[in-house]
C-alpha atoms as a PDB file:
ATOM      1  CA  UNK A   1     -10.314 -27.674  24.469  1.00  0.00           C
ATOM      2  CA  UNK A   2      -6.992 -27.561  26.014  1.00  0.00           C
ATOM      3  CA  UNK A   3      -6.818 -26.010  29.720  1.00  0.00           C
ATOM      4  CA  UNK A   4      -5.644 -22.258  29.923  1.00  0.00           C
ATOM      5  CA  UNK A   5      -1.694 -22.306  31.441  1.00  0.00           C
ATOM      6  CA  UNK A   6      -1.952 -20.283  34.907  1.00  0.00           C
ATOM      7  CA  UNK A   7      -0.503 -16.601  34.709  1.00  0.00           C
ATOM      8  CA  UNK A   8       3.251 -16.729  34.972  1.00  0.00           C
ATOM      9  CA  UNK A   9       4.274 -15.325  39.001  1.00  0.00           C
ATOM     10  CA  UNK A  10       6.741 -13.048  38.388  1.00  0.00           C
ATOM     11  CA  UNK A  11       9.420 -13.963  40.497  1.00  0.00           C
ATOM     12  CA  UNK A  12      10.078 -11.406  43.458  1.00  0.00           C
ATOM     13  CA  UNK A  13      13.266  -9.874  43.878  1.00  0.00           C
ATOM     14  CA  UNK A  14      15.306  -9.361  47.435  1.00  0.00           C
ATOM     15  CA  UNK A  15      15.301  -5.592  48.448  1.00  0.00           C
ATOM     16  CA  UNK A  16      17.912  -3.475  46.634  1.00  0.00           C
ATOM     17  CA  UNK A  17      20.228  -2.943  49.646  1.00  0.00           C
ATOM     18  CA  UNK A  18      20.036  -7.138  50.113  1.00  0.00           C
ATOM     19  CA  UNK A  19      21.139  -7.107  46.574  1.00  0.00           C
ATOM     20  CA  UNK A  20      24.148  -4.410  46.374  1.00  0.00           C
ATOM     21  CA  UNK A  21      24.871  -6.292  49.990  1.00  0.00           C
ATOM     22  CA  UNK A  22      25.408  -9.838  48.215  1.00  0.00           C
ATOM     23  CA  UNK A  23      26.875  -8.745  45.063  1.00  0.00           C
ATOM     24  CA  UNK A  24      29.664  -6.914  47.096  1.00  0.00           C
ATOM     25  CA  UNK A  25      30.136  -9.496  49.774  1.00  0.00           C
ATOM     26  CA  UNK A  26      30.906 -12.409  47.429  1.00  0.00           C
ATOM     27  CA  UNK A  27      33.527 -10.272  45.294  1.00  0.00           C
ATOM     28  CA  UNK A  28      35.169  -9.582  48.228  1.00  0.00           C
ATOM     29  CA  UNK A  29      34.797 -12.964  50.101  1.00  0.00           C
ATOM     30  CA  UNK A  30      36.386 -14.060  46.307  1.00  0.00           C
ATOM     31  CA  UNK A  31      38.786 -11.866  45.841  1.00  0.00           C
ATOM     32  CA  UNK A  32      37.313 -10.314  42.839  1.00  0.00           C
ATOM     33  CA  UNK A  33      37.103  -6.968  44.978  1.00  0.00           C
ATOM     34  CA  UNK A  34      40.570  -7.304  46.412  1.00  0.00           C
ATOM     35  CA  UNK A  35      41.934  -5.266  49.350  1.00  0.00           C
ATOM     36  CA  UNK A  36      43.027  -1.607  48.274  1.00  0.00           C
ATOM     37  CA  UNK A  37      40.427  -1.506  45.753  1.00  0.00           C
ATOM     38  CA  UNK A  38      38.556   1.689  45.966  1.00  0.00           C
ATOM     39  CA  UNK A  39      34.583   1.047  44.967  1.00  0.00           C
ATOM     40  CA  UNK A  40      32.369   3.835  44.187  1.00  0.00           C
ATOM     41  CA  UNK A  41      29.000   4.011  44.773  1.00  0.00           C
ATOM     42  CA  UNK A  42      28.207   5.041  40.723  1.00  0.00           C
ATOM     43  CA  UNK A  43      29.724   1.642  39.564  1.00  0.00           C
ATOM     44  CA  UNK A  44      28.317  -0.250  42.173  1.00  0.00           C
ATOM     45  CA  UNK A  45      24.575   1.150  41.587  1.00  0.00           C
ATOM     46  CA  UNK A  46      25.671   0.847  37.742  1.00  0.00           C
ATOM     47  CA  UNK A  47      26.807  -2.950  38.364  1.00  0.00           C
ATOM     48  CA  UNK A  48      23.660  -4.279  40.351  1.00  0.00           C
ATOM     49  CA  UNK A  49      20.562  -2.223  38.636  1.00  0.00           C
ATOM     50  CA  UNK A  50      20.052   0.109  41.536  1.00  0.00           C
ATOM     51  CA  UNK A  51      20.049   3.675  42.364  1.00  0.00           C
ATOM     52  CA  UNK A  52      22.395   4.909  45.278  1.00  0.00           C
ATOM     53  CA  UNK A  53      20.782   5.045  48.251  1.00  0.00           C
ATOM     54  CA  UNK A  54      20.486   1.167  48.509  1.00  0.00           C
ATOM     55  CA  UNK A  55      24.061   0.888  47.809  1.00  0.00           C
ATOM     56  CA  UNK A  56      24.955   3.402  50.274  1.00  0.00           C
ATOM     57  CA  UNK A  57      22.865   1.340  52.683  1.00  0.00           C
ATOM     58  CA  UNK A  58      24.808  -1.870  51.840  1.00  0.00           C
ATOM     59  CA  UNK A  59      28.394  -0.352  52.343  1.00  0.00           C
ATOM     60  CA  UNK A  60      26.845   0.640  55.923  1.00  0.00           C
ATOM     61  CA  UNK A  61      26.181  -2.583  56.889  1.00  0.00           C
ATOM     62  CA  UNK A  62      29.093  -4.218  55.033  1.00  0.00           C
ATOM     63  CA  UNK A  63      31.419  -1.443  56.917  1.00  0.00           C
ATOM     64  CA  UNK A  64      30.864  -2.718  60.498  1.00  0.00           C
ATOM     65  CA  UNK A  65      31.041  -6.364  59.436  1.00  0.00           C
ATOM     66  CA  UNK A  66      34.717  -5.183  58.637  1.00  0.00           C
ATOM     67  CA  UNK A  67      35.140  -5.942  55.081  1.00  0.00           C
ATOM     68  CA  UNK A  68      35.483  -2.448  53.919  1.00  0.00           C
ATOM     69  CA  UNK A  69      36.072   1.399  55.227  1.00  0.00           C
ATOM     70  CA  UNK A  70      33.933   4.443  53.869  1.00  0.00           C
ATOM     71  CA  UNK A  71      35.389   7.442  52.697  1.00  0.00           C
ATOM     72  CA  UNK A  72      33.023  10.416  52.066  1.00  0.00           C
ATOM     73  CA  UNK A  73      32.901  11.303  48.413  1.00  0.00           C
ATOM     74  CA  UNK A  74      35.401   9.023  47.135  1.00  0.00           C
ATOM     75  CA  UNK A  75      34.260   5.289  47.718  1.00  0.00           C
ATOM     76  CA  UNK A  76      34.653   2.287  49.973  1.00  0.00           C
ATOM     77  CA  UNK A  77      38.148   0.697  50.312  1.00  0.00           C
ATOM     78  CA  UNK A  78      38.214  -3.101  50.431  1.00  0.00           C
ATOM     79  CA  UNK A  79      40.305  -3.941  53.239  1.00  0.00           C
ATOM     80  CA  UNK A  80      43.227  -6.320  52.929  1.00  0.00           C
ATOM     81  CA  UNK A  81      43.102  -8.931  55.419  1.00  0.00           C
ATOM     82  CA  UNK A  82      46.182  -8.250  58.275  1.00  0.00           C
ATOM     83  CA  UNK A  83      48.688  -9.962  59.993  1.00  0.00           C
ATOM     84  CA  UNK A  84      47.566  -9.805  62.890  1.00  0.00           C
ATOM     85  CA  UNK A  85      43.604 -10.819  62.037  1.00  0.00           C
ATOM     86  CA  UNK A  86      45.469 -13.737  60.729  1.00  0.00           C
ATOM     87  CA  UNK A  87      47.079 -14.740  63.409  1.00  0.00           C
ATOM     88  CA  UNK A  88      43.671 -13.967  65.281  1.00  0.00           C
ATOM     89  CA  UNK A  89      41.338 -16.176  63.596  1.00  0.00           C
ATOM     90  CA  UNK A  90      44.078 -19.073  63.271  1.00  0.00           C
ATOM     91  CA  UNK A  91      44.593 -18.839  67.327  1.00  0.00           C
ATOM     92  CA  UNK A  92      40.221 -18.553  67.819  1.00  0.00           C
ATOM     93  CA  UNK A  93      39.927 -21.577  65.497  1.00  0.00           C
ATOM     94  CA  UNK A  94      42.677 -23.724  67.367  1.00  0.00           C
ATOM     95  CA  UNK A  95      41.141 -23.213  70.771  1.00  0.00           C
ATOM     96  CA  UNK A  96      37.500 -23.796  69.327  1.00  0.00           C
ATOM     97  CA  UNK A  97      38.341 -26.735  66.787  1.00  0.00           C
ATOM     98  CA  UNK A  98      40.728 -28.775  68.971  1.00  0.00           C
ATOM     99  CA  UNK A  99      38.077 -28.556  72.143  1.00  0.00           C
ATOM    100  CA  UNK A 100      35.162 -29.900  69.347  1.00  0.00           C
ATOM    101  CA  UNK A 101      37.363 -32.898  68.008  1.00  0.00           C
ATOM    102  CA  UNK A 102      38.164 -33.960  71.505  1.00  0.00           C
ATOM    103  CA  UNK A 103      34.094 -34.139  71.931  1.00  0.00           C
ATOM    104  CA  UNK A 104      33.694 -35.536  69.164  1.00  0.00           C
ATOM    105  CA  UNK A 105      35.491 -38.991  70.338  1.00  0.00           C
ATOM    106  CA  UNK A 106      34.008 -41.212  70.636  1.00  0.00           C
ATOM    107  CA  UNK A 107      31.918 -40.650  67.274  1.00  0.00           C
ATOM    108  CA  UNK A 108      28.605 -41.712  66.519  1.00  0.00           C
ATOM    109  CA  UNK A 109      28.134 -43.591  63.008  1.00  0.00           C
ATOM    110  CA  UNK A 110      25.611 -40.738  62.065  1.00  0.00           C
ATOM    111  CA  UNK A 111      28.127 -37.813  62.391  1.00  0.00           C
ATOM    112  CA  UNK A 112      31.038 -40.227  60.850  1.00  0.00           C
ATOM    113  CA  UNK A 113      28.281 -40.590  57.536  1.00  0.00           C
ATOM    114  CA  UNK A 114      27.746 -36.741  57.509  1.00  0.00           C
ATOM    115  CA  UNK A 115      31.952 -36.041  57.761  1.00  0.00           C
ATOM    116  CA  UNK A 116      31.962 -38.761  54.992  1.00  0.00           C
ATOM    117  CA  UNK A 117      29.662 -36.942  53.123  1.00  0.00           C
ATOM    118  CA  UNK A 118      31.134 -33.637  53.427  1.00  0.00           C
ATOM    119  CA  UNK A 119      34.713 -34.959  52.111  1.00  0.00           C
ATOM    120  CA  UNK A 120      32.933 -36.554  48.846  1.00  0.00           C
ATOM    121  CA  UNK A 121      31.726 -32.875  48.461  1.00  0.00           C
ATOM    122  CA  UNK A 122      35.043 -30.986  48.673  1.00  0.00           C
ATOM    123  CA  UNK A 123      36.299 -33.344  46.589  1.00  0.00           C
ATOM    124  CA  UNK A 124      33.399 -33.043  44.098  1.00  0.00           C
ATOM    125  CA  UNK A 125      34.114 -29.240  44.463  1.00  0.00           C
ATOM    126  CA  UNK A 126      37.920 -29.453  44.030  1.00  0.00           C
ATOM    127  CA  UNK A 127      37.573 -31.326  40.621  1.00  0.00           C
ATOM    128  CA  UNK A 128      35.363 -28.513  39.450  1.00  0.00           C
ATOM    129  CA  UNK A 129      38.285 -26.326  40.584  1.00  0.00           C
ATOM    130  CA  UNK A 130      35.804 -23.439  41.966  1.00  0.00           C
ATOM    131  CA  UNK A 131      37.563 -21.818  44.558  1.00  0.00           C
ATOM    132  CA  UNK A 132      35.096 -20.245  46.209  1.00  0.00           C
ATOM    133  CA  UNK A 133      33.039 -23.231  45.881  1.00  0.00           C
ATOM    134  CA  UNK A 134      36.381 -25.156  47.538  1.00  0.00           C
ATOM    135  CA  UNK A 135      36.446 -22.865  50.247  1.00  0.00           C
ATOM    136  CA  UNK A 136      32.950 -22.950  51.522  1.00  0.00           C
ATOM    137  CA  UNK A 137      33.165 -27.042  51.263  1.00  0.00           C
ATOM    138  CA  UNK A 138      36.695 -26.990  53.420  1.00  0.00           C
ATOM    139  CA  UNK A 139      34.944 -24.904  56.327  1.00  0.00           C
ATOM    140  CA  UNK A 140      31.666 -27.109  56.139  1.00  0.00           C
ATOM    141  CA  UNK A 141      33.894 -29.714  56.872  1.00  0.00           C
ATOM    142  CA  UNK A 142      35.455 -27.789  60.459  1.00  0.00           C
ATOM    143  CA  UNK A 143      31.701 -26.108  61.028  1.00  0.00           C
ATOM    144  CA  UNK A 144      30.021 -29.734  61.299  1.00  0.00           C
ATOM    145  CA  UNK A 145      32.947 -30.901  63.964  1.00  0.00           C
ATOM    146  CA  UNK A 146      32.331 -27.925  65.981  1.00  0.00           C
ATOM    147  CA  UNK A 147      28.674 -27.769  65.478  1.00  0.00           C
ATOM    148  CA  UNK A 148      29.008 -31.673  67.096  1.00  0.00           C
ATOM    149  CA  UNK A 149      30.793 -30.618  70.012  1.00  0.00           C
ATOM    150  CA  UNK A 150      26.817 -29.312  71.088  1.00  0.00           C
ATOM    151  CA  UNK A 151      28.015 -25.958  72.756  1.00  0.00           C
ATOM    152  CA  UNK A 152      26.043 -23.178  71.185  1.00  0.00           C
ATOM    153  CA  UNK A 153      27.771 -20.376  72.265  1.00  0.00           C
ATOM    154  CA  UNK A 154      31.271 -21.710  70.898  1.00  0.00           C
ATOM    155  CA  UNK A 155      29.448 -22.721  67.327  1.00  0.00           C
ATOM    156  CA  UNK A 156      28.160 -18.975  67.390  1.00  0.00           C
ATOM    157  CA  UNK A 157      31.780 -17.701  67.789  1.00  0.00           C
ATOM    158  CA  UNK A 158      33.146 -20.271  65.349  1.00  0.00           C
ATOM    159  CA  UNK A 159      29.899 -19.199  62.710  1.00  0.00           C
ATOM    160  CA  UNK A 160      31.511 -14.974  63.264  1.00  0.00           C
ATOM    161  CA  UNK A 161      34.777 -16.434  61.773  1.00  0.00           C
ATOM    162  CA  UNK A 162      33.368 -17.975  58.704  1.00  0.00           C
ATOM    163  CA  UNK A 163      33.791 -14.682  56.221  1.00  0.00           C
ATOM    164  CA  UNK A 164      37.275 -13.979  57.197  1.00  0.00           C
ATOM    165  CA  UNK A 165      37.348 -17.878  56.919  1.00  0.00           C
ATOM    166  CA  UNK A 166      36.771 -18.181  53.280  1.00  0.00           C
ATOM    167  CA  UNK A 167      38.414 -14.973  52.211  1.00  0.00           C
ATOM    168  CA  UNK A 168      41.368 -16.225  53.497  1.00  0.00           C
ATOM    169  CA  UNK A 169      40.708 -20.093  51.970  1.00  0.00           C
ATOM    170  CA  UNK A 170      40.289 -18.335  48.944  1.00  0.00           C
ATOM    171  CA  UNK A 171      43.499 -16.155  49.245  1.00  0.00           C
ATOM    172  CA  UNK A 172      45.508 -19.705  50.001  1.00  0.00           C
ATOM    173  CA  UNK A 173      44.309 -21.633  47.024  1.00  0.00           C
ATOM    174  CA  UNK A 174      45.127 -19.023  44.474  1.00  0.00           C
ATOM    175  CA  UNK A 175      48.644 -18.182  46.239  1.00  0.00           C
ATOM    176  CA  UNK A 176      48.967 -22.457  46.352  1.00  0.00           C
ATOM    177  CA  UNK A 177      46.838 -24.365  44.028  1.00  0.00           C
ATOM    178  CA  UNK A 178      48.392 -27.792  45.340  1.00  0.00           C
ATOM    179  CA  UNK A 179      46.288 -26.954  48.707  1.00  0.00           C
ATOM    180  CA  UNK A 180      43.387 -28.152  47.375  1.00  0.00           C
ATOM    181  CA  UNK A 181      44.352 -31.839  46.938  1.00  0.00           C
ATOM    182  CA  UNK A 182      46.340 -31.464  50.420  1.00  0.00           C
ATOM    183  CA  UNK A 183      43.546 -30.101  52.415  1.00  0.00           C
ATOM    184  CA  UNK A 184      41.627 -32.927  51.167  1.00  0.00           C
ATOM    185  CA  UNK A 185      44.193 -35.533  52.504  1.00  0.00           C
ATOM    186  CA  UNK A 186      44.400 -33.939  55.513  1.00  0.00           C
ATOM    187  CA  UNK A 187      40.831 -34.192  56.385  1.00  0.00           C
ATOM    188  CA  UNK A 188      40.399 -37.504  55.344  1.00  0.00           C
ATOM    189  CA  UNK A 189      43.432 -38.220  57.858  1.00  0.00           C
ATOM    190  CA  UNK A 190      41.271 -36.002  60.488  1.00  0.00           C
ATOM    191  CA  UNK A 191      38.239 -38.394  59.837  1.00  0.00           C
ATOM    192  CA  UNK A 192      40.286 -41.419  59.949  1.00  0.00           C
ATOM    193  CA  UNK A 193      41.554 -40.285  63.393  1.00  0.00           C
ATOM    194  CA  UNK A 194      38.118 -39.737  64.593  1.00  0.00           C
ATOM    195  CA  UNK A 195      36.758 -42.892  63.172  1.00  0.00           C
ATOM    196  CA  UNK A 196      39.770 -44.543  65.514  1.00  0.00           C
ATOM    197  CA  UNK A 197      38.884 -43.004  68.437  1.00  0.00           C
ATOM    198  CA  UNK A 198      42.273 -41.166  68.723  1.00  0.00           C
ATOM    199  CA  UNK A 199      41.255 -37.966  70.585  1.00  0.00           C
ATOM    200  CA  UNK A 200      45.170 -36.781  70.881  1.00  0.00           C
ATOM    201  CA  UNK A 201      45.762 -38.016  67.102  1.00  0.00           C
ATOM    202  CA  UNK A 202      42.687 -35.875  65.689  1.00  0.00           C
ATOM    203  CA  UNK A 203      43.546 -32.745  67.783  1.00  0.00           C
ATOM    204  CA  UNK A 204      46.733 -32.999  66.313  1.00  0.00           C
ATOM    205  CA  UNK A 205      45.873 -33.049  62.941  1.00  0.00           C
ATOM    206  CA  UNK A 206      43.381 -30.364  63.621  1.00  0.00           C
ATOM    207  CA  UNK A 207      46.579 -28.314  65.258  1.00  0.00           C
ATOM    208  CA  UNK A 208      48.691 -28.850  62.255  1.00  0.00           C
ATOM    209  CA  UNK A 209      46.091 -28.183  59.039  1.00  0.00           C
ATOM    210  CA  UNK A 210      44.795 -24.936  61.017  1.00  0.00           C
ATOM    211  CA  UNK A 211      48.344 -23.648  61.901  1.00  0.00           C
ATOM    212  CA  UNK A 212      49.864 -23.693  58.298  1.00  0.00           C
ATOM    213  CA  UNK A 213      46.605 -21.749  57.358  1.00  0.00           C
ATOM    214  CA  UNK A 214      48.688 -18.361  58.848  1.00  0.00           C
ATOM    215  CA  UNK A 215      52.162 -19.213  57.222  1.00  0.00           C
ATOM    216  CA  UNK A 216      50.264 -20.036  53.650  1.00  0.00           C
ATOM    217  CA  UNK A 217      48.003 -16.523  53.898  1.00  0.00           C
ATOM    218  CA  UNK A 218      51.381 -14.870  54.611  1.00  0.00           C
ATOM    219  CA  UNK A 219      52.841 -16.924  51.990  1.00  0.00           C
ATOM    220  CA  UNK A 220      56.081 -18.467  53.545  1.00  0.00           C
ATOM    221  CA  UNK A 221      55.126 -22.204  53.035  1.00  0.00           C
ATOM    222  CA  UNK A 222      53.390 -24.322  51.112  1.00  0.00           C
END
């Protein structure tokens, strides 16, 4: 007599605020919410499979991280990302990025593998051509240098940048497809530079790849 399969587990669900939360986070990280658009809660609920009051609870929380603003009884506007946080986050990750590549000279072979490992997978990622997918591979690349460097407090500053990060990867490769393939080069010529033990050379790669980040968002180079 055959054996009796085991009761299927139904597979638990995250809370319906965690839900709404995600769902809205990743359109806007991905610019399928882009800034200006107006989201009410109706469509939202409608959207996910949830009444209000856990979407209501989401835009809370999704308010103070700064990604959009609450207006009673019309919606939440998706903010558009400024010139000035721009400039902001380019300047933060200059003075955290080019302090971590100096530390991380001279290298040891294991965190040379892992960098190696992390360019295979943005370039795995870029021949998919997911941008968001791109985007989260590109910072991976910058988080493991900093997370090197060993200084906790600087790799929980550097971890508050990573949604206005991506947002604004995302915003880049759209605006300037070629980026992909460049960004690519460019941290392969950052590894090489670390592999050599070239503290100046690396820091000035990382100087120019993070710079042209604010002139591509703005869309003035390429």
């Amino acid at each position: 007599m055959p054996p009796v399969p085991a009761p299927a587990v139904p597979i638990k669900q995250p809370p319906a605020a965690d839900r709404v939360y995600s769902h809205v986070k990743e359109a806007v990280l991905e610019r399928r919410y882009e800034g200006g658009t107006l989201l009410t809660e109706g469509e939202l609920a409608e959207a996910v499979g949830v009444s209000r009051t856990p979407v209501r609870e989401a835009l809370l929380k999704l308010e103070v991280e700064g990604l959009i603003k609450l207006y009673p009884k019309k919606g939440a506007l998706v903010l558009a990302v400024s010139a000035q946080e721009i400039a902001d986050v380019v300047e933060t990750r200059l003075l955290v990025e080019e302090f971590a590549v100096r530390k991380a000279v001279p290298a040891s072979t294991a965190f040379l593998a892992r960098l190696e490992e992390l360019l295979d997978e943005q370039r795995l990622r870029a021949e998919e051509g997911d941008l968001g997918a791109v985007a989260v591979s590109d910072r991976s690349f910058h988080a493991e240098i900093v997370r090197n460097a060993g200084n906790q407090i600087l790799s929980k500053l550097y971890d508050q940048l990573r949604d206005r990060q991506l947002r604004m990867g995302v915003a880049v490769l759209e605006a300037h497809p070629d980026r992909i393939a460049k960004n690519v080069t460019e941290h392969a010529e950052l590894l090489d530079a670390i592999r050599a033990g070239d503290a100046d050379g690396a820091a000035a790669c990382v100087r120019r790849h993070v710079s042209r980040v604010k002139v591509l968002v703005r869309g003035t180079d390429r």
